[in-house]
PDB file of N, CA and C in Angstrom:
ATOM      1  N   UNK A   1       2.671  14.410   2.496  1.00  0.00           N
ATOM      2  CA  UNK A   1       3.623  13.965   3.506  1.00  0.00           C
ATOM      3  C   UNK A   1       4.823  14.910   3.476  1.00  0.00           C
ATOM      4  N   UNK A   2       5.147  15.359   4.980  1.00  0.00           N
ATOM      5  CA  UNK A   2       6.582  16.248   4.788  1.00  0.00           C
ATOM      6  C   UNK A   2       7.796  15.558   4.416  1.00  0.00           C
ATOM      7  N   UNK A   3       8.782  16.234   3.768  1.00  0.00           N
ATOM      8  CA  UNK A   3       9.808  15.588   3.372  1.00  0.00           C
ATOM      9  C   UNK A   3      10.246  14.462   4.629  1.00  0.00           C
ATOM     10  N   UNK A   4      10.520  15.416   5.828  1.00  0.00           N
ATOM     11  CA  UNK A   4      10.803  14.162   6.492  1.00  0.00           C
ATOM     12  C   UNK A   4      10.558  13.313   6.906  1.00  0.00           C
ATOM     13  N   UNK A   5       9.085  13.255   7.196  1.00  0.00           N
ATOM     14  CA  UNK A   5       8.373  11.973   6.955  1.00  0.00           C
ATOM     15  C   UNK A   5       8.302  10.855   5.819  1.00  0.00           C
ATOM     16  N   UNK A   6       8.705  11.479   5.275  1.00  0.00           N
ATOM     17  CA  UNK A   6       8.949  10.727   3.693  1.00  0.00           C
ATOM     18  C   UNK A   6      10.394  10.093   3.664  1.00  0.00           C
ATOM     19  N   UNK A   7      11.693  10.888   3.992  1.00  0.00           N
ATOM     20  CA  UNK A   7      13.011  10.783   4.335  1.00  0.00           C
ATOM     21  C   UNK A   7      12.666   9.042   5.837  1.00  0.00           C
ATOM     22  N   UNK A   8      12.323   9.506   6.918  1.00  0.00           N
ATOM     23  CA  UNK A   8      11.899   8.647   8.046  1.00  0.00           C
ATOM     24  C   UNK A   8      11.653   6.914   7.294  1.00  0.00           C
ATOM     25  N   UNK A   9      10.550   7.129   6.356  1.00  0.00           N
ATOM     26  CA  UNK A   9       9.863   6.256   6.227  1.00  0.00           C
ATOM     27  C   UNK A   9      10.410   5.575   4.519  1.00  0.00           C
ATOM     28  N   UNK A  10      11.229   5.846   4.032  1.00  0.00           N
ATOM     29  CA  UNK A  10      12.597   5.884   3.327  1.00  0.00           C
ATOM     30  C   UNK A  10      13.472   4.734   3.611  1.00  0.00           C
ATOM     31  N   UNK A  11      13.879   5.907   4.604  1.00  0.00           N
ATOM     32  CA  UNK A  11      15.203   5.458   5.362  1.00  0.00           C
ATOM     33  C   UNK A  11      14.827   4.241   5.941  1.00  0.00           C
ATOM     34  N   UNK A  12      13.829   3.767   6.669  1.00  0.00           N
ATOM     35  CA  UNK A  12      13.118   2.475   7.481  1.00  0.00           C
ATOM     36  C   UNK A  12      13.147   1.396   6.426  1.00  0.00           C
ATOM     37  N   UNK A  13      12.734   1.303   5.599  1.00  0.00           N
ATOM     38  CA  UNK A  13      12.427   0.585   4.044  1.00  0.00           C
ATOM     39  C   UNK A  13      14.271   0.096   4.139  1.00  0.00           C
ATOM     40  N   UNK A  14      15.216   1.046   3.612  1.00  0.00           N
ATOM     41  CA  UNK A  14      15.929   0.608   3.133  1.00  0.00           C
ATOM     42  C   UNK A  14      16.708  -0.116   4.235  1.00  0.00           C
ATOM     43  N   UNK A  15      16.446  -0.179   6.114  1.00  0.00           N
ATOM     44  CA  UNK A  15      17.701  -0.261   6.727  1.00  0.00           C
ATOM     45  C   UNK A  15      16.687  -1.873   7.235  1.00  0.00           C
ATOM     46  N   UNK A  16      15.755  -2.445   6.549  1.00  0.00           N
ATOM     47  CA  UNK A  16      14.969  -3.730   6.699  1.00  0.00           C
ATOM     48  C   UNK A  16      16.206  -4.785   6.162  1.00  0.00           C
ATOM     49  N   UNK A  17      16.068  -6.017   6.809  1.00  0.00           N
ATOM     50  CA  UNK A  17      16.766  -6.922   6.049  1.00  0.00           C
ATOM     51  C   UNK A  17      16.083  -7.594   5.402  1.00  0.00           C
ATOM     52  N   UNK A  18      16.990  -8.303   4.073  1.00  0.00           N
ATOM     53  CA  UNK A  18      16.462  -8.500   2.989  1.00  0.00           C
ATOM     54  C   UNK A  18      14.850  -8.658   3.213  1.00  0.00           C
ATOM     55  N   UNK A  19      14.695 -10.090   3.744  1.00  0.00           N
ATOM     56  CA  UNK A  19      13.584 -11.058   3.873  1.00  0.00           C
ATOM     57  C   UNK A  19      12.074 -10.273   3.690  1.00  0.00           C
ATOM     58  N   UNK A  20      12.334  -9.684   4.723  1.00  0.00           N
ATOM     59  CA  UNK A  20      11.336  -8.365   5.164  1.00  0.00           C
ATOM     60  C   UNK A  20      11.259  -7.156   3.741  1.00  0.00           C
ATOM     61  N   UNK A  21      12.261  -6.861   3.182  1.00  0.00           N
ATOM     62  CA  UNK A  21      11.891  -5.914   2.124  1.00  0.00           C
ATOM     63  C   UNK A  21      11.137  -6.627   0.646  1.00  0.00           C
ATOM     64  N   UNK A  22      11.654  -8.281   0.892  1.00  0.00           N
ATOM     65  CA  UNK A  22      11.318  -9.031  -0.012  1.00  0.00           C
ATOM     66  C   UNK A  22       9.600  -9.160   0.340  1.00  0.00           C
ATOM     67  N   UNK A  23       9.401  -9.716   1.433  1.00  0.00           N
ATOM     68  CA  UNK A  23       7.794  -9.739   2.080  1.00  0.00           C
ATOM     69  C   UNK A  23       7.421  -8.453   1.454  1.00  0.00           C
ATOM     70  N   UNK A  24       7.576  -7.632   2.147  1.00  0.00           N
ATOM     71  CA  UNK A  24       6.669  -6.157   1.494  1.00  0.00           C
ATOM     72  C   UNK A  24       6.715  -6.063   0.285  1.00  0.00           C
ATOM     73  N   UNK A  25       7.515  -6.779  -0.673  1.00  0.00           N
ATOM     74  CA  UNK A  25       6.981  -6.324  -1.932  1.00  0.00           C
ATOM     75  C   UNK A  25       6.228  -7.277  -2.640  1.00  0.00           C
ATOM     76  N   UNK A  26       5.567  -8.336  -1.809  1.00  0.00           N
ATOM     77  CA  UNK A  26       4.775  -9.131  -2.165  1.00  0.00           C
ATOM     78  C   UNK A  26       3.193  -8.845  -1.240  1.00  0.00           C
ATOM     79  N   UNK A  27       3.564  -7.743  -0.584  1.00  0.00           N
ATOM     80  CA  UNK A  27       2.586  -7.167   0.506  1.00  0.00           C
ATOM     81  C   UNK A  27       1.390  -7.183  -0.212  1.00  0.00           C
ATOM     82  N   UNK A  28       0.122  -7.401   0.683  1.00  0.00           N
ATOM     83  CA  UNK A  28      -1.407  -7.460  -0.326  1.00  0.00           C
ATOM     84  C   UNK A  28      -2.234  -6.792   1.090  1.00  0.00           C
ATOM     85  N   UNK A  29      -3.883  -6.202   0.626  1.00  0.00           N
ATOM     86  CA  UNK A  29      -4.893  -6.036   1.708  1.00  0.00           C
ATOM     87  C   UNK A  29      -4.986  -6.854   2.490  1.00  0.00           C
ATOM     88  N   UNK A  30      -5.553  -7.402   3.892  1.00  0.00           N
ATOM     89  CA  UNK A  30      -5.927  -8.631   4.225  1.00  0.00           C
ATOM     90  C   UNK A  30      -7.087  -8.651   3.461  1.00  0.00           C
ATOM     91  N   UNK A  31      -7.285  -9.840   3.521  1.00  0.00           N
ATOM     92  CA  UNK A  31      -8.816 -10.566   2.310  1.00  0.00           C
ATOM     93  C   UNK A  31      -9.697  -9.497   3.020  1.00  0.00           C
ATOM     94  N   UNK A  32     -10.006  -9.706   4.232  1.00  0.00           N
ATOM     95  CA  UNK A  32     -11.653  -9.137   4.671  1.00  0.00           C
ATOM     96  C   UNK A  32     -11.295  -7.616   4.360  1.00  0.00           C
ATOM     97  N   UNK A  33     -10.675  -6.880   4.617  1.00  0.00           N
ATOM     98  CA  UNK A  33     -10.561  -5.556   3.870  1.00  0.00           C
ATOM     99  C   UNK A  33     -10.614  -5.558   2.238  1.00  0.00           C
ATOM    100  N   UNK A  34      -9.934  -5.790   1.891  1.00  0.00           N
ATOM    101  CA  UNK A  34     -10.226  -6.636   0.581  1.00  0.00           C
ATOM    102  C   UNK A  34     -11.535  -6.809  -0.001  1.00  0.00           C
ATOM    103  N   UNK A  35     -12.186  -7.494   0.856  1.00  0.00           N
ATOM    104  CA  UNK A  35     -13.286  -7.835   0.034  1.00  0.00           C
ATOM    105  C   UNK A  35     -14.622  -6.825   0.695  1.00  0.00           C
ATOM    106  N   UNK A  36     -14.735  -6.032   1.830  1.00  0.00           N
ATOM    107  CA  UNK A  36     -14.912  -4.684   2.247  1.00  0.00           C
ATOM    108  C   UNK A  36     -14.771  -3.570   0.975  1.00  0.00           C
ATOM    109  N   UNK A  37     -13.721  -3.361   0.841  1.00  0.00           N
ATOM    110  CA  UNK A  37     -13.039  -2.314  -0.060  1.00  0.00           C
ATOM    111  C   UNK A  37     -13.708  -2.794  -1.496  1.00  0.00           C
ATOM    112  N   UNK A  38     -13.578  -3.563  -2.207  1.00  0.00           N
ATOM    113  CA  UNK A  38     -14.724  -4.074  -3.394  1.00  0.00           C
ATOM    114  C   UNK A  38     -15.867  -3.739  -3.308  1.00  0.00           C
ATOM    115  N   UNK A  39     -16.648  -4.568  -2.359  1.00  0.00           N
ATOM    116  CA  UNK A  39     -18.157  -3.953  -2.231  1.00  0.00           C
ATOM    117  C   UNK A  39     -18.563  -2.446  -2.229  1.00  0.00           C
ATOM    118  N   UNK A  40     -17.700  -2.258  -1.294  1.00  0.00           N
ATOM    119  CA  UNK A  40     -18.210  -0.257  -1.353  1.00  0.00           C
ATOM    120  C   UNK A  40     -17.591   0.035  -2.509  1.00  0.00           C
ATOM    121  N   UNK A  41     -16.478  -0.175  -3.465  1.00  0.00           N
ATOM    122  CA  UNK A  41     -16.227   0.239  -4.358  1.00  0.00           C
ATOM    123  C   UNK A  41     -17.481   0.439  -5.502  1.00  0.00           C
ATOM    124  N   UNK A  42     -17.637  -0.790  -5.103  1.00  0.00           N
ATOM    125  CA  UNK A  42     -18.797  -1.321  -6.187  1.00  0.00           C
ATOM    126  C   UNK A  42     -20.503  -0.391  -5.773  1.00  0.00           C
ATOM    127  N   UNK A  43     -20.687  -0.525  -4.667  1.00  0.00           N
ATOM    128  CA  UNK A  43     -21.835   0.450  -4.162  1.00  0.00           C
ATOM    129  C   UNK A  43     -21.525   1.447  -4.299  1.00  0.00           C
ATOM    130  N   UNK A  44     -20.174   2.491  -4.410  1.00  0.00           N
ATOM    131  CA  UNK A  44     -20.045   3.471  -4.152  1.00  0.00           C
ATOM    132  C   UNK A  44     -20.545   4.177  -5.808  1.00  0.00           C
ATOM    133  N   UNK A  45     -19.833   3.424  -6.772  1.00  0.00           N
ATOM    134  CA  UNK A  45     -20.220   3.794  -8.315  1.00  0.00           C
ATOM    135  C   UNK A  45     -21.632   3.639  -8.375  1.00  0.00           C
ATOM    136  N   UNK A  46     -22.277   2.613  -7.563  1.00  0.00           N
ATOM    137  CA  UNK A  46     -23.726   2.676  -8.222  1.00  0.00           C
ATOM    138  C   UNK A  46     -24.832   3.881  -7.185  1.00  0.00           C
ATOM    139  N   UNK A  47     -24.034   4.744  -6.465  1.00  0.00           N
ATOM    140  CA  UNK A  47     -24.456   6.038  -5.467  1.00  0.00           C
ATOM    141  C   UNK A  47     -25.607   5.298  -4.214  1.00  0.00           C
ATOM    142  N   UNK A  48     -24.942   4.091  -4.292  1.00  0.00           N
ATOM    143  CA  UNK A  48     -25.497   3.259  -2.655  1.00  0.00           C
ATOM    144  C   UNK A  48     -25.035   3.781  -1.521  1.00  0.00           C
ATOM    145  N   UNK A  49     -24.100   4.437  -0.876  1.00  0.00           N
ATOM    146  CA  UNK A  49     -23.441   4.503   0.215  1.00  0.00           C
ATOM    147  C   UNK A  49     -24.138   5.666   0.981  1.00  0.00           C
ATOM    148  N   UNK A  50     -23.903   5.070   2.146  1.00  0.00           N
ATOM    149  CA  UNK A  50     -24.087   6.104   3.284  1.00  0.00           C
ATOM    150  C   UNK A  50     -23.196   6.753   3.562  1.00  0.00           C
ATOM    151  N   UNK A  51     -23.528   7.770   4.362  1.00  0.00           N
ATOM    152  CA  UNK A  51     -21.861   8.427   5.440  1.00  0.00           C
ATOM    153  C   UNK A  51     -21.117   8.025   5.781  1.00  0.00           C
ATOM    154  N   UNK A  52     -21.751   6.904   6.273  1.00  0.00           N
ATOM    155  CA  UNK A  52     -20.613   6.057   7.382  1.00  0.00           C
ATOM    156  C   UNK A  52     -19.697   5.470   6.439  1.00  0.00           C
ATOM    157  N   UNK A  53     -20.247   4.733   4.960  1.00  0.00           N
ATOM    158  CA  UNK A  53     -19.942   3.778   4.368  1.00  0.00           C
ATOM    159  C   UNK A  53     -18.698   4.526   3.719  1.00  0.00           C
ATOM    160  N   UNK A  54     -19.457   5.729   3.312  1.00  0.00           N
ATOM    161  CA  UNK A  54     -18.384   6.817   1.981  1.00  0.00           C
ATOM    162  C   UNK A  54     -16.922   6.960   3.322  1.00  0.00           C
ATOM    163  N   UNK A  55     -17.211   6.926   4.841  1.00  0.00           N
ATOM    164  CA  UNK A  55     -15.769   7.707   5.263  1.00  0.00           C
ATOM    165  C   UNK A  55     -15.485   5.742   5.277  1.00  0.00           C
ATOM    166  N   UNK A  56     -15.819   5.091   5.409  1.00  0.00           N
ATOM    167  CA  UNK A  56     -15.131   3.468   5.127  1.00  0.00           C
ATOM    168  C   UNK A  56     -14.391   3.676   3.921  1.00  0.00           C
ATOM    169  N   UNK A  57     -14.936   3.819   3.084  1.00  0.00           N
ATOM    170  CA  UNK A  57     -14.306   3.721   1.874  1.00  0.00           C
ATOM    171  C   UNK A  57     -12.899   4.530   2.094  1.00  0.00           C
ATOM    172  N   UNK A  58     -13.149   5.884   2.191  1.00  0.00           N
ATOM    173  CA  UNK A  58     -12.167   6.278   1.978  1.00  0.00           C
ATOM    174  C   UNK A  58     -10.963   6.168   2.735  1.00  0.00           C
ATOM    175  N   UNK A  59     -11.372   5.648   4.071  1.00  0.00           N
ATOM    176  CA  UNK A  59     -10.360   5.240   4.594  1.00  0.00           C
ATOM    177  C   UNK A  59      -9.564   3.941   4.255  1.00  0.00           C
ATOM    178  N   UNK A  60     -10.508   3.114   3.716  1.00  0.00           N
ATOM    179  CA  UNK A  60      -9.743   2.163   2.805  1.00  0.00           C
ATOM    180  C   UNK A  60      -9.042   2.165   2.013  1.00  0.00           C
ATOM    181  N   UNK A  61      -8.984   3.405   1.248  1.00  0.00           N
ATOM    182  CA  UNK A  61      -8.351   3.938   0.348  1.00  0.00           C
ATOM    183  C   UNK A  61      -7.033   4.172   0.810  1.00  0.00           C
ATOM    184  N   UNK A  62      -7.085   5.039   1.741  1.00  0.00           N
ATOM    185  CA  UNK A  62      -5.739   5.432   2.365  1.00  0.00           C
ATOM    186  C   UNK A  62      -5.204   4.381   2.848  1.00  0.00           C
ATOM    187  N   UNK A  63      -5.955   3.227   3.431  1.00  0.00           N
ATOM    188  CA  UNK A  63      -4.638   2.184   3.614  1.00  0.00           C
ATOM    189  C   UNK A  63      -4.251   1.556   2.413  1.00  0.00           C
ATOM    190  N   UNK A  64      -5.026   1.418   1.335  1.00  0.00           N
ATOM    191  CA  UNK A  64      -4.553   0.929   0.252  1.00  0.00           C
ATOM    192  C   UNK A  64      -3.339   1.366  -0.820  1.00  0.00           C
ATOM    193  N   UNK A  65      -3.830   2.908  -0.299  1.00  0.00           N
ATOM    194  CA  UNK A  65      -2.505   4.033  -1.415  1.00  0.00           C
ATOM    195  C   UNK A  65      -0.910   3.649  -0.695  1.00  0.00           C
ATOM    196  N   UNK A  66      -1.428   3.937   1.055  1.00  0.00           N
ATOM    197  CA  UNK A  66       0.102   3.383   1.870  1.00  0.00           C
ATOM    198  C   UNK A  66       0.533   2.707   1.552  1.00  0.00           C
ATOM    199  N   UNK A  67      -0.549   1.265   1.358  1.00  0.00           N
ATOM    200  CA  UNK A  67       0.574  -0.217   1.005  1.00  0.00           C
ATOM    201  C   UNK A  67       0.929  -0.182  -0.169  1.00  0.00           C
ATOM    202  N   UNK A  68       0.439   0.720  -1.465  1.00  0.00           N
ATOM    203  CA  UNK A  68       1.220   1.087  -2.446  1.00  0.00           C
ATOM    204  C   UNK A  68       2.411   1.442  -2.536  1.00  0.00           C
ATOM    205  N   UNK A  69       2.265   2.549  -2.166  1.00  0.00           N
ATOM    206  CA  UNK A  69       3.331   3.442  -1.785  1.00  0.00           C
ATOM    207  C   UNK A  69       4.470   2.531  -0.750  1.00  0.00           C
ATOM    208  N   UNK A  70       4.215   1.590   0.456  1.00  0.00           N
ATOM    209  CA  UNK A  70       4.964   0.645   0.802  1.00  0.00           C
ATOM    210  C   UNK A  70       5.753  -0.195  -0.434  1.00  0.00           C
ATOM    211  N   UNK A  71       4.731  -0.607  -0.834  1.00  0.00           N
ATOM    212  CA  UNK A  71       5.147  -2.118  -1.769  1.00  0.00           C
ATOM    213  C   UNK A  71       6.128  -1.408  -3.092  1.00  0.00           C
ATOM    214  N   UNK A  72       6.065  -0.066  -3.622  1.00  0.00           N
ATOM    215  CA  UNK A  72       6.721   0.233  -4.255  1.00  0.00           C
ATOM    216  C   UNK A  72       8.250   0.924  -4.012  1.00  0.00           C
ATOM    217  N   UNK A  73       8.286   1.384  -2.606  1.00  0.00           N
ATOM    218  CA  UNK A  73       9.713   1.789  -2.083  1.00  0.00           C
ATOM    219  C   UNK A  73       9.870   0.382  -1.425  1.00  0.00           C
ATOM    220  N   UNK A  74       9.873  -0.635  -1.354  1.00  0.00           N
ATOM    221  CA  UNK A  74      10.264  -1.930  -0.842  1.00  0.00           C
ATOM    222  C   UNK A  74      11.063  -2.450  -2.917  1.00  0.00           C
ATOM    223  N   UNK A  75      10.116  -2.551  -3.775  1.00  0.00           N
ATOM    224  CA  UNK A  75      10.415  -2.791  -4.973  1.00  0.00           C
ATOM    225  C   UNK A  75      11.463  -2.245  -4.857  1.00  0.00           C
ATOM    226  N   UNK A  76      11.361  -1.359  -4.739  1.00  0.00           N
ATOM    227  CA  UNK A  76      13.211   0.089  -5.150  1.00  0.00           C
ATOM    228  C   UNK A  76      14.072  -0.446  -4.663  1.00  0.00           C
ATOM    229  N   UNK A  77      13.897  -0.914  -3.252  1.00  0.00           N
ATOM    230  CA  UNK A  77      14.819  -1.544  -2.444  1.00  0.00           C
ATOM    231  C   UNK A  77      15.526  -2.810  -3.289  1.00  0.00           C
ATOM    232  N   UNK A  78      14.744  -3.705  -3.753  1.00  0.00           N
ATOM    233  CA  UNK A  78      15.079  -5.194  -3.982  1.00  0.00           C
ATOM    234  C   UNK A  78      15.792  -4.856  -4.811  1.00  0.00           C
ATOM    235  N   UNK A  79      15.032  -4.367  -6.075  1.00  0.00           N
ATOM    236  CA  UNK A  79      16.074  -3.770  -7.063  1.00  0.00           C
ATOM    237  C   UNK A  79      17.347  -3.451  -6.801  1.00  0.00           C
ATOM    238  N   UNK A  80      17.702  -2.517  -6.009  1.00  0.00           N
ATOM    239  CA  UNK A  80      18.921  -1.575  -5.654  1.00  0.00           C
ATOM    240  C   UNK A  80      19.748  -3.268  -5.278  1.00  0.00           C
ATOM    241  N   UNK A  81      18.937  -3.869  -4.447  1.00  0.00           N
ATOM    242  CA  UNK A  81      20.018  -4.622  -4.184  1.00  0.00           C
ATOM    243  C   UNK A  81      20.179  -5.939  -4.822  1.00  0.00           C
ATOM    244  N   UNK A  82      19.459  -5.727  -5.420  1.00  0.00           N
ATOM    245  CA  UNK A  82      19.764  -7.479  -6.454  1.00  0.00           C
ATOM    246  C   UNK A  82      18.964  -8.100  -6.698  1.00  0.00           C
ATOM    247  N   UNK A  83      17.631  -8.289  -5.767  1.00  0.00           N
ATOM    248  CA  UNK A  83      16.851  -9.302  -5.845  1.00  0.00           C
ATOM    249  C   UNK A  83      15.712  -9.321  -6.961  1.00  0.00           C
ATOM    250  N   UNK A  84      15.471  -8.379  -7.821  1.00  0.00           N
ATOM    251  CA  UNK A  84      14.154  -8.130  -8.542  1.00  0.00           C
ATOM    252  C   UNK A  84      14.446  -7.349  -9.663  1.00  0.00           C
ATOM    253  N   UNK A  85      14.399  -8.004 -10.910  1.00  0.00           N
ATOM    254  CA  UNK A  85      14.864  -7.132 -12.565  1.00  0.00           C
ATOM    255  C   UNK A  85      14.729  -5.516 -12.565  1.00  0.00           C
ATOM    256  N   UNK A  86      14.603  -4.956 -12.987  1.00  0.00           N
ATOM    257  CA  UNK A  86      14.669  -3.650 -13.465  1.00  0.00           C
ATOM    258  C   UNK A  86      13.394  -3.662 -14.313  1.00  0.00           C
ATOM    259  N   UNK A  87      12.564  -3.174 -14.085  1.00  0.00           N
ATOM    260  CA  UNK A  87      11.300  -3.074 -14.693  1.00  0.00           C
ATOM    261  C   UNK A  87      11.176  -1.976 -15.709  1.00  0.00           C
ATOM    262  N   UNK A  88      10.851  -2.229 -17.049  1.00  0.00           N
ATOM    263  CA  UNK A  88      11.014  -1.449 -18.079  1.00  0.00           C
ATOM    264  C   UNK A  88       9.514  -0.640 -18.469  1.00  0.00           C
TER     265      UNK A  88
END
């Protein structure tokens, strides 16, 4: 990601009010992706997958790393502002 895309999507995070930065850091998959993303996980280690299945996966992936990457600059946020300990 270019810096400023990174800066953009930053900056968005921190200018959320509380409620909303609090939601995202309780942010999860929806279930049916969720439980999508398992199975091929699980087929994918045992060398079950097709083409189609392997670009599923990996696109699952990428929404999964985002909402990481979400749920952890939302954390930063709460922190910064009060709502959530300092994690050691």
């Amino acid at each position: 990601m270019a810096e400023i895309d990174r800066a953009i999507t930053e900056l968005a995070i921190e200018s959320l009010p509380d409620d909303q930065v609090l939601a995202m850091c309780d942010m999860q998959m929806e279930t049916q992706q969720q439980e999508v993303f398992s199975e091929l996980q699980v087929r994918h280690r045992e060398g079950q997958l097709n083409d189609a299945e392997v670009r599923q996966l990996d696109e699952l992936m990428q929404v999964y790393r985002r909402g990481l990457v979400s749920k952890a600059r939302a954390l930063k946020v709460a922190v910064e502002r009060g709502f959530k300990p300092i994690l050691n």
